[in-house]
C-alpha atoms as a PDB file:
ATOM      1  CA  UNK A   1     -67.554  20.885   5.062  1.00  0.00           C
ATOM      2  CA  UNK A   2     -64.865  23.680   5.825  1.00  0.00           C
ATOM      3  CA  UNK A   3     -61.861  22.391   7.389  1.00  0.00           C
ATOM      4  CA  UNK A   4     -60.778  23.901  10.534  1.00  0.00           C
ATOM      5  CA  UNK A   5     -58.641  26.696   9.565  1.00  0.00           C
ATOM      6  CA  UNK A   6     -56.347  25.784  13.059  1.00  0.00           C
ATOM      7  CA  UNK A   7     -55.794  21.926  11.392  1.00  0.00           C
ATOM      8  CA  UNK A   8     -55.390  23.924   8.249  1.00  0.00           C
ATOM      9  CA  UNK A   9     -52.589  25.795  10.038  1.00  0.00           C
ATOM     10  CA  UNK A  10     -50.794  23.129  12.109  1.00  0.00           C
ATOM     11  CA  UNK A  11     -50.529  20.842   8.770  1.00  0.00           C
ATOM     12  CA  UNK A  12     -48.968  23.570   7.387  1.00  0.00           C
ATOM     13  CA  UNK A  13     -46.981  24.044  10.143  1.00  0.00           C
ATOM     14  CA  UNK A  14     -45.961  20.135  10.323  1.00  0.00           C
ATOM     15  CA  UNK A  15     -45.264  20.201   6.717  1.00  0.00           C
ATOM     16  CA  UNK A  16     -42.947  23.064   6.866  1.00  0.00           C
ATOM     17  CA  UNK A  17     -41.251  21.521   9.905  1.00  0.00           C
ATOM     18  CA  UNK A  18     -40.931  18.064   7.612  1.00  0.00           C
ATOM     19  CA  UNK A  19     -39.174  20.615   4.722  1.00  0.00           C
ATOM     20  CA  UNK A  20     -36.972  22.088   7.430  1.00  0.00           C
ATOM     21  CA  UNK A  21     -35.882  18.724   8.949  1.00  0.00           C
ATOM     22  CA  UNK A  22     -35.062  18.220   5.062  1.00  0.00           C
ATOM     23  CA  UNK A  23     -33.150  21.054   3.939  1.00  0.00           C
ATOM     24  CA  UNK A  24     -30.961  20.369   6.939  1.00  0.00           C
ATOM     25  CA  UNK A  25     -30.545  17.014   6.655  1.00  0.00           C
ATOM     26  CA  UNK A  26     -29.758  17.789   2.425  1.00  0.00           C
ATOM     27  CA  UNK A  27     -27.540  20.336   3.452  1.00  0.00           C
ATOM     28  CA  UNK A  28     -25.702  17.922   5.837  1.00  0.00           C
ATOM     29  CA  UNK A  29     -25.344  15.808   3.201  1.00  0.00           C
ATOM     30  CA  UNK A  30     -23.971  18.093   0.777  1.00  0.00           C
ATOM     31  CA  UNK A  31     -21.386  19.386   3.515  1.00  0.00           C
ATOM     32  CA  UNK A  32     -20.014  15.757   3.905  1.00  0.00           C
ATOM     33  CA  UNK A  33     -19.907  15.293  -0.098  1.00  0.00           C
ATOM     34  CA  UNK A  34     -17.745  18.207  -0.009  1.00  0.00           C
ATOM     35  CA  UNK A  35     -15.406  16.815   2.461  1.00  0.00           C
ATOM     36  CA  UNK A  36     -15.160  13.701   0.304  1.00  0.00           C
ATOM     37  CA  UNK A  37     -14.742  15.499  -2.957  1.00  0.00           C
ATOM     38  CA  UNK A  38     -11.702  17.353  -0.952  1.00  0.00           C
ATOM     39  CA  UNK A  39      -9.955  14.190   0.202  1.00  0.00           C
ATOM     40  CA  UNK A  40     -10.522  13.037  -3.451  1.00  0.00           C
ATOM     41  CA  UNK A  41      -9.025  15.735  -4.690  1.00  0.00           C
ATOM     42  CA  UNK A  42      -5.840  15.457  -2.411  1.00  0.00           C
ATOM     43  CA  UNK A  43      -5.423  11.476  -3.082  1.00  0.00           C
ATOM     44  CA  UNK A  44      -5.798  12.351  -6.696  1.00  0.00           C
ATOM     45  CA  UNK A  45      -2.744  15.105  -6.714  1.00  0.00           C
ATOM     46  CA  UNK A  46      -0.851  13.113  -4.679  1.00  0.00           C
ATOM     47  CA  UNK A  47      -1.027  10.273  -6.984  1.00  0.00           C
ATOM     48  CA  UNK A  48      -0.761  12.041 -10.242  1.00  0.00           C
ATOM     49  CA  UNK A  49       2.826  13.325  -8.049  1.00  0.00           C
ATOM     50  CA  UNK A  50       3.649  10.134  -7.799  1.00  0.00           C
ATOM     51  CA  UNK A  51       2.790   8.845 -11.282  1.00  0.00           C
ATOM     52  CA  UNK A  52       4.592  12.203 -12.391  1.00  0.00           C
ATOM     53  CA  UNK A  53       8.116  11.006  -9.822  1.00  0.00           C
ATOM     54  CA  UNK A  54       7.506   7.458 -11.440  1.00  0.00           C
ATOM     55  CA  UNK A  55       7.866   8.680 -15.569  1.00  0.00           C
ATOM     56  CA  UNK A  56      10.783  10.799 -14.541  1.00  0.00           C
ATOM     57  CA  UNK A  57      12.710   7.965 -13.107  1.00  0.00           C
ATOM     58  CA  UNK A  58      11.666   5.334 -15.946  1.00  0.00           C
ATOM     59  CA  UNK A  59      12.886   8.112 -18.081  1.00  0.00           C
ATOM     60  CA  UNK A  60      15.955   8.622 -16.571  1.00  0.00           C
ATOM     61  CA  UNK A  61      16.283   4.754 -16.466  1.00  0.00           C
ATOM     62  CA  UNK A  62      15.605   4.588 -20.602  1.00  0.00           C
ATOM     63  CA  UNK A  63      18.534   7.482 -20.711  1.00  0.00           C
ATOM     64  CA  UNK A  64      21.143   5.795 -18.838  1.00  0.00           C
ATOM     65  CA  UNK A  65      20.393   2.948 -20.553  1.00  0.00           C
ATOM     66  CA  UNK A  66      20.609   4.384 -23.964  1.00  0.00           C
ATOM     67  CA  UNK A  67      24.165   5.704 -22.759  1.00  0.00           C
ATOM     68  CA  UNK A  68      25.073   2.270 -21.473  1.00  0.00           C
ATOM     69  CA  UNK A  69      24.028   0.996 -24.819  1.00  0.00           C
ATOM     70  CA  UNK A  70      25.761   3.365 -27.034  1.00  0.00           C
ATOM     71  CA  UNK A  71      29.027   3.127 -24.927  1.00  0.00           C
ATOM     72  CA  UNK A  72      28.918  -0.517 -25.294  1.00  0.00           C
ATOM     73  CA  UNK A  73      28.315  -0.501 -29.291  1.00  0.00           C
ATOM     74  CA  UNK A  74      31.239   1.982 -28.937  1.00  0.00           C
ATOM     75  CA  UNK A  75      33.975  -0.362 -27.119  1.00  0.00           C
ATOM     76  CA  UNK A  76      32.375  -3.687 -29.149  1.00  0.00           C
ATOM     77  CA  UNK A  77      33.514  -1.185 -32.714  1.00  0.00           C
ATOM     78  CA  UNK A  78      36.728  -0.437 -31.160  1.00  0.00           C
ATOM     79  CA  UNK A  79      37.086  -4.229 -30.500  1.00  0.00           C
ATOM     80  CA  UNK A  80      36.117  -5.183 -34.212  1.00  0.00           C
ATOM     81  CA  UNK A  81      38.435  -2.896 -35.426  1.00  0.00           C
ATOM     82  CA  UNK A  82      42.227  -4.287 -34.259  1.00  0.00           C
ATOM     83  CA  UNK A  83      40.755  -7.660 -35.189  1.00  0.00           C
ATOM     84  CA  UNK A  84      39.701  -6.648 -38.932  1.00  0.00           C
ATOM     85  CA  UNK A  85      43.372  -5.080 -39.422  1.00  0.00           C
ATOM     86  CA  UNK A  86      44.633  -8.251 -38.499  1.00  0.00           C
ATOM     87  CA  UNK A  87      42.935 -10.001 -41.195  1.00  0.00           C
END
């Protein structure tokens, strides 16, 4: 009932092939991952640039229009004031 040790040694041999075939086919497949983790990585900074560009110009836009707002409570005071002396 002893198996033949040249089966023996071309199951081996088919079952290390089968690993191989694996390994290369995982490693493959990690290589590719990789790639996509990289382009990630790029559309990610290049929208947190954008995203960065965007706040500075909404802040810019809330500064100007503070200034706009504080010039204008400045000329409606001036107005109010010749018209209370004339009262």
């Amino acid at each position: 009932m002893d198996e033949d040790p040249r089966r023996t040694v071309v199951e081996l041999a088919k079952g290390m092939e089968a690993v191989g075939t694996l390994i290369e086919s995982l490693e493959e497949e990690a290589a590719n991952l990789r790639r996509d983790l990289e382009r990630a990585t790029a559309t990610l900074r290049t929208a947190q640039a954008e995203v960065a560009s965007s706040v500075g110009t909404l802040e810019e836009g809330e500064r100007a229009r503070a200034r706009a707002q504080r010039e204008l409570d400045a000329l409606r005071s001036r107005e109010l004031r010749p018209q209370e002396a004339a009262l």
